[in-house]
C-alpha atoms as a PDB file:
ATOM      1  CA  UNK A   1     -34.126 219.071 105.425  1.00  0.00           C
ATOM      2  CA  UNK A   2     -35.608 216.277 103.092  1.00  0.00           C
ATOM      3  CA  UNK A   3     -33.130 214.545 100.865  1.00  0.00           C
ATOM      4  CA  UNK A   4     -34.234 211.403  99.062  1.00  0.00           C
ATOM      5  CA  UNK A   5     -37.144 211.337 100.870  1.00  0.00           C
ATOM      6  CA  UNK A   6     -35.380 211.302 104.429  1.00  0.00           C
ATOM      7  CA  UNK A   7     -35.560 213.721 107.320  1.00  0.00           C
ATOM      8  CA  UNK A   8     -31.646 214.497 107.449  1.00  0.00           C
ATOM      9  CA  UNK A   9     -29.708 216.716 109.828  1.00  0.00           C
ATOM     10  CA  UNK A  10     -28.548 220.747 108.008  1.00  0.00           C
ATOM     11  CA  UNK A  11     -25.505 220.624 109.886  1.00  0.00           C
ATOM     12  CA  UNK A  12     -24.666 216.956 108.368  1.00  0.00           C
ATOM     13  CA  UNK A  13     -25.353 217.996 105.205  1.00  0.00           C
ATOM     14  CA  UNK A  14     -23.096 221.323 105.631  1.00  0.00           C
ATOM     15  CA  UNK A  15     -20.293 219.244 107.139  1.00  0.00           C
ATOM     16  CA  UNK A  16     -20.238 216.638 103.950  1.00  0.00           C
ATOM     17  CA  UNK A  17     -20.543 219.302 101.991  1.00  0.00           C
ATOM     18  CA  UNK A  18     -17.303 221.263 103.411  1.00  0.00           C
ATOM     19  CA  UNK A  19     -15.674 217.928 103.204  1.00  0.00           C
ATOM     20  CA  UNK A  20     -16.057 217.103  99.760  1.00  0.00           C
ATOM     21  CA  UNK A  21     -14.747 220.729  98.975  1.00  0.00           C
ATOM     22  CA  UNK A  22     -11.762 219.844 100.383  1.00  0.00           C
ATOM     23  CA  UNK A  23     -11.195 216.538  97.673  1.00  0.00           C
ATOM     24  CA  UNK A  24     -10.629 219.010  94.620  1.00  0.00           C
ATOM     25  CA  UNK A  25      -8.973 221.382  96.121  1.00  0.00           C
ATOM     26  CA  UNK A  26      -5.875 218.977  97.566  1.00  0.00           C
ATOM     27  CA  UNK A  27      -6.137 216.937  94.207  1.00  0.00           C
ATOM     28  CA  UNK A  28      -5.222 220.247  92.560  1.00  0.00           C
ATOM     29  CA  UNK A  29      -2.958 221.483  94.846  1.00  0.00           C
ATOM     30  CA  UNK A  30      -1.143 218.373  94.257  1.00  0.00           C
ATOM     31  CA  UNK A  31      -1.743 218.328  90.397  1.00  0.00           C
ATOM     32  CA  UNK A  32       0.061 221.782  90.702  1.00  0.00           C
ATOM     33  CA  UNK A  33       2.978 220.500  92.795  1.00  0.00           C
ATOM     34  CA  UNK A  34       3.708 217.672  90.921  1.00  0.00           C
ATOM     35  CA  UNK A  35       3.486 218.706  87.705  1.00  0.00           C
ATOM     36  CA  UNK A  36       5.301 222.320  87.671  1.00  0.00           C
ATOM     37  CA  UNK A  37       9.029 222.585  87.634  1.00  0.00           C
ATOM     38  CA  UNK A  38      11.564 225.479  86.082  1.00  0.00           C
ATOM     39  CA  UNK A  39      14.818 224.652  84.518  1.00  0.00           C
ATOM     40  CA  UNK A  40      17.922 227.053  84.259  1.00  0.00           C
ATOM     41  CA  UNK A  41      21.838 226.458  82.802  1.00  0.00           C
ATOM     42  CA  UNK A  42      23.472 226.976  86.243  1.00  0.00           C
ATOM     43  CA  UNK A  43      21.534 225.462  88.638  1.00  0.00           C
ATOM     44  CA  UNK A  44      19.659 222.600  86.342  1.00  0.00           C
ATOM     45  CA  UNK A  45      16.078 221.131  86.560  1.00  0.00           C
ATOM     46  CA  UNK A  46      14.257 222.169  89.693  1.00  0.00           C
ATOM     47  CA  UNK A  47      11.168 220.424  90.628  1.00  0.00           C
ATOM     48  CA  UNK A  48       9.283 219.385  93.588  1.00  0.00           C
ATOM     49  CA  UNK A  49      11.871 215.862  94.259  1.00  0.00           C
ATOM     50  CA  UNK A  50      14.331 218.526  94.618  1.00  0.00           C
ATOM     51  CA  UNK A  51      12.955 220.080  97.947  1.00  0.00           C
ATOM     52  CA  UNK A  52      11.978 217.990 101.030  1.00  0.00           C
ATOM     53  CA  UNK A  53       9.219 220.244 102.066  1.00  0.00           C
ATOM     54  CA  UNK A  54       7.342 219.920  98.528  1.00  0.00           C
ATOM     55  CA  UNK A  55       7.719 216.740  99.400  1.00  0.00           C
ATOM     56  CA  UNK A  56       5.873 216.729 102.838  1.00  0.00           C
ATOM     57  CA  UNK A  57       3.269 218.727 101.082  1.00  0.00           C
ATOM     58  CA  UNK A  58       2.344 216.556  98.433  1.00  0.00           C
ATOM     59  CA  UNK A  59       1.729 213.945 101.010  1.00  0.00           C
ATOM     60  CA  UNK A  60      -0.312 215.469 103.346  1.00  0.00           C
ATOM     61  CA  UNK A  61      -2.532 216.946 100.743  1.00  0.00           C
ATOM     62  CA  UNK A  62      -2.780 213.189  99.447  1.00  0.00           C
ATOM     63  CA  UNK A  63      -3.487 212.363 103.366  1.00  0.00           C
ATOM     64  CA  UNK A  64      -6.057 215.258 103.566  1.00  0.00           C
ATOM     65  CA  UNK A  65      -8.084 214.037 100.275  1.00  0.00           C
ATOM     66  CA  UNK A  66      -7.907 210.868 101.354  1.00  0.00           C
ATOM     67  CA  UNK A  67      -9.075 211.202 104.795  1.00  0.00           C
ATOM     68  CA  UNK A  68     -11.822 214.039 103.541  1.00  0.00           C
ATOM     69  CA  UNK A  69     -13.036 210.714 101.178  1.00  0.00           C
ATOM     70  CA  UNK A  70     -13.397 208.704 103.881  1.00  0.00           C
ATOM     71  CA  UNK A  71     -14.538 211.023 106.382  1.00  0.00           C
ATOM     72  CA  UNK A  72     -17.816 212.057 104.248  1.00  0.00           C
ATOM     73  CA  UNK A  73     -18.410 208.008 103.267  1.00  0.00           C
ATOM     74  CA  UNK A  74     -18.433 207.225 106.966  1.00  0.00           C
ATOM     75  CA  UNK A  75     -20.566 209.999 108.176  1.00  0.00           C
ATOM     76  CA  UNK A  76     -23.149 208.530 104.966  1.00  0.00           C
ATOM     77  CA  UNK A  77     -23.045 205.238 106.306  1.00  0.00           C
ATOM     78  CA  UNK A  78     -24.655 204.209 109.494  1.00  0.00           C
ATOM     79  CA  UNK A  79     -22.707 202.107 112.256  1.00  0.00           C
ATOM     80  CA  UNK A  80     -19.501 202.701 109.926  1.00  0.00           C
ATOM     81  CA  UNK A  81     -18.420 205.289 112.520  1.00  0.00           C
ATOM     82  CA  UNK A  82     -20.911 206.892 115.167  1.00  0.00           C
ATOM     83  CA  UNK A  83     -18.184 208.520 117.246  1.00  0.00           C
ATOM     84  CA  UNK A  84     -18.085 212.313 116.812  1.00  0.00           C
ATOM     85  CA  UNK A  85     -14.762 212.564 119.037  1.00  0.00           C
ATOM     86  CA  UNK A  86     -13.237 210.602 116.972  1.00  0.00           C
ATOM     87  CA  UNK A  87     -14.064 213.086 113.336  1.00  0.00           C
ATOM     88  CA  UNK A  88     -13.061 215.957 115.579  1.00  0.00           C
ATOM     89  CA  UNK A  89      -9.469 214.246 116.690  1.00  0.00           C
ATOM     90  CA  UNK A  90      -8.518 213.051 113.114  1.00  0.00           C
ATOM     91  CA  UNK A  91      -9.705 216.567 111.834  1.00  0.00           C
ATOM     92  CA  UNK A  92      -7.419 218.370 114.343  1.00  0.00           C
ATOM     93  CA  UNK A  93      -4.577 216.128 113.615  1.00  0.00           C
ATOM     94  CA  UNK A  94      -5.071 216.804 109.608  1.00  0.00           C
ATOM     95  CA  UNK A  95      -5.512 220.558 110.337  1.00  0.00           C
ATOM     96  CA  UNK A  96      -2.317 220.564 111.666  1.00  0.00           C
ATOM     97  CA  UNK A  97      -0.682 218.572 109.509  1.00  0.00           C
ATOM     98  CA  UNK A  98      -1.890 221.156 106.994  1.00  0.00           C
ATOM     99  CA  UNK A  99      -0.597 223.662 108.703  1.00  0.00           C
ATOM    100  CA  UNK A 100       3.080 222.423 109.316  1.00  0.00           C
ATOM    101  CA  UNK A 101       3.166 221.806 105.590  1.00  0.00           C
ATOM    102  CA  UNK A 102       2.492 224.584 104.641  1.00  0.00           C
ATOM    103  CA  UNK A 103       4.963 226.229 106.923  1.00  0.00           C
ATOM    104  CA  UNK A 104       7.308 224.293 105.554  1.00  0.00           C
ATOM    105  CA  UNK A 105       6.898 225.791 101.887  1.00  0.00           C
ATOM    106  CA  UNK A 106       7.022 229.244 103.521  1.00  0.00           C
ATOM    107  CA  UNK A 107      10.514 228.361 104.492  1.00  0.00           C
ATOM    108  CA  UNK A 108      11.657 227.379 100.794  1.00  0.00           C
ATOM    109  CA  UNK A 109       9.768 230.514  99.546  1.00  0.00           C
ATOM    110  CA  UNK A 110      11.735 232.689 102.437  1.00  0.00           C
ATOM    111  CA  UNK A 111      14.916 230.960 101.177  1.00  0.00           C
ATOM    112  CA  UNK A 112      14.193 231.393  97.406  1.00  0.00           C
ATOM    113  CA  UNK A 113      13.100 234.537  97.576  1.00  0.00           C
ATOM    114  CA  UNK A 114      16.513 236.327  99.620  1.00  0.00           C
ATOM    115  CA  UNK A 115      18.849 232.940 100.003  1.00  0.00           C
ATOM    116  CA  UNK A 116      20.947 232.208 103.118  1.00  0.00           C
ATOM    117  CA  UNK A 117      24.175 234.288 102.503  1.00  0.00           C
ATOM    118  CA  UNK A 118      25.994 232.716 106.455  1.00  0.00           C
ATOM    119  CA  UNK A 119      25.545 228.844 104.920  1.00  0.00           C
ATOM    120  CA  UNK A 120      26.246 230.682 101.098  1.00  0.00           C
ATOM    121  CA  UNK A 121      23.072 229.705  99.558  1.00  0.00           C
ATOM    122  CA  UNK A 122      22.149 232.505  97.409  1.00  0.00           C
ATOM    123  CA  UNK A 123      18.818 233.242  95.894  1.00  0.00           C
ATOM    124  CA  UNK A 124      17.113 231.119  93.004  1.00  0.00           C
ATOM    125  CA  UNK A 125      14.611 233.766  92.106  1.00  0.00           C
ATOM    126  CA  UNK A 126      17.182 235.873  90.356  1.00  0.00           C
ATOM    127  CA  UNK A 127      18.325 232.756  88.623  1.00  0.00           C
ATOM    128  CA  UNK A 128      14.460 230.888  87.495  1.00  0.00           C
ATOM    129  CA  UNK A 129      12.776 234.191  87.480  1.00  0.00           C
ATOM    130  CA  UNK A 130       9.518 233.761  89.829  1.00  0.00           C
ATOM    131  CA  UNK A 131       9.647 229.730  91.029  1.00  0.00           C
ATOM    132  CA  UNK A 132       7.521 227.476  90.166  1.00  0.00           C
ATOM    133  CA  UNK A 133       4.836 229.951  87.846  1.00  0.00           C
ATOM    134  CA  UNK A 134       3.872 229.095  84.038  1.00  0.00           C
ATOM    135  CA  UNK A 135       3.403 233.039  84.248  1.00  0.00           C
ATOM    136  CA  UNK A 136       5.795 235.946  83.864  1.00  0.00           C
ATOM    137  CA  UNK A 137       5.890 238.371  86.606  1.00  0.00           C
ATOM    138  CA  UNK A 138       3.952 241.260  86.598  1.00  0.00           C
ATOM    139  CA  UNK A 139       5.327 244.330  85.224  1.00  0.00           C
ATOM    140  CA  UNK A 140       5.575 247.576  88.299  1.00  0.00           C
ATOM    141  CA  UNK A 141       4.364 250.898  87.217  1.00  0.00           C
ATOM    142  CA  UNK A 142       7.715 251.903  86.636  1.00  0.00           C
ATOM    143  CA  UNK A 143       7.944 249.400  83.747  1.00  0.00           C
ATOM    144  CA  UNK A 144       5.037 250.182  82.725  1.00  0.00           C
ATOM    145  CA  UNK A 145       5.549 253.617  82.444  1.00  0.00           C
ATOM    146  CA  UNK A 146       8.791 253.227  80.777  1.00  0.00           C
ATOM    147  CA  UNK A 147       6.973 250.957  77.765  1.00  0.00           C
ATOM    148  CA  UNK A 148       4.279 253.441  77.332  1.00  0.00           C
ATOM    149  CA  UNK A 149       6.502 256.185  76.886  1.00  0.00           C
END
């Protein structure tokens, strides 16, 4: 494959490529994150200071975009770093970084969602309405149904 007038590996070009997918993608997860919050008269403002593992998130997906930056700059520039062990050990640790993050939200959207009723933490959903959406929730066919009618 001939880019600027040099012979250049596909499978280079594929892996910069997924790599610089990955930069918009964690800004706007993090755009999302930080910027989104619902307030209600009993429980008060909640936003993503409020909850540890929005926290977490937010700064591995700032770790992820950052890394994904410098990950496609170094595999442009020769000598920077020639290593391929070393991509594939920083990508694992990233990936999995990703991953307990993520898990991490799934446990404050299990506990929004139904609450903890042995440690009396009941749910927020009922309270907010659907967490951290600029969106109403859809309507079931029942509802519907009932407003057509």
């Amino acid at each position: 494959m001939m880019i600027l007038g040099e012979n250049v590996n596909p499978l280079k070009v594929i892996d910069s490529s997924l790599r610089l997918i990955v930069i918009p993608l964690s800004v706007a997860s993090l755009w999302l994150t930080l910027t989104n919050s619902q307030d209600n008269d009993i429980y008060g403002r909640l936003e993503f200071n409020n909850l540890k593992g929005l926290k977490f998130f937010v700064s591995i997906s700032g770790i992820c975009a950052g890394y994904a930056l410098i990950a496609v700059i170094s595999s442009w520039v020769k000598n920077l770093m020639n290593k391929a062990w070393i991509f594939f050990v920083c990508d694992q640790v990233v990936a999995y970084l990703m991953v307990a993050s993520v898990g991490s939200i799934g446990d404050i959207l299990y506990l929004v969602y139904n609450g903890n009723q042995k440690v009396t933490w009941s749910e927020a959903c009922s309270s907010y309405g659907r967490v951290f959406t600029r969106f109403e929730p859809p309507l079931s066919s029942k509802e519907v149904e009932n407003a057509t009618t």
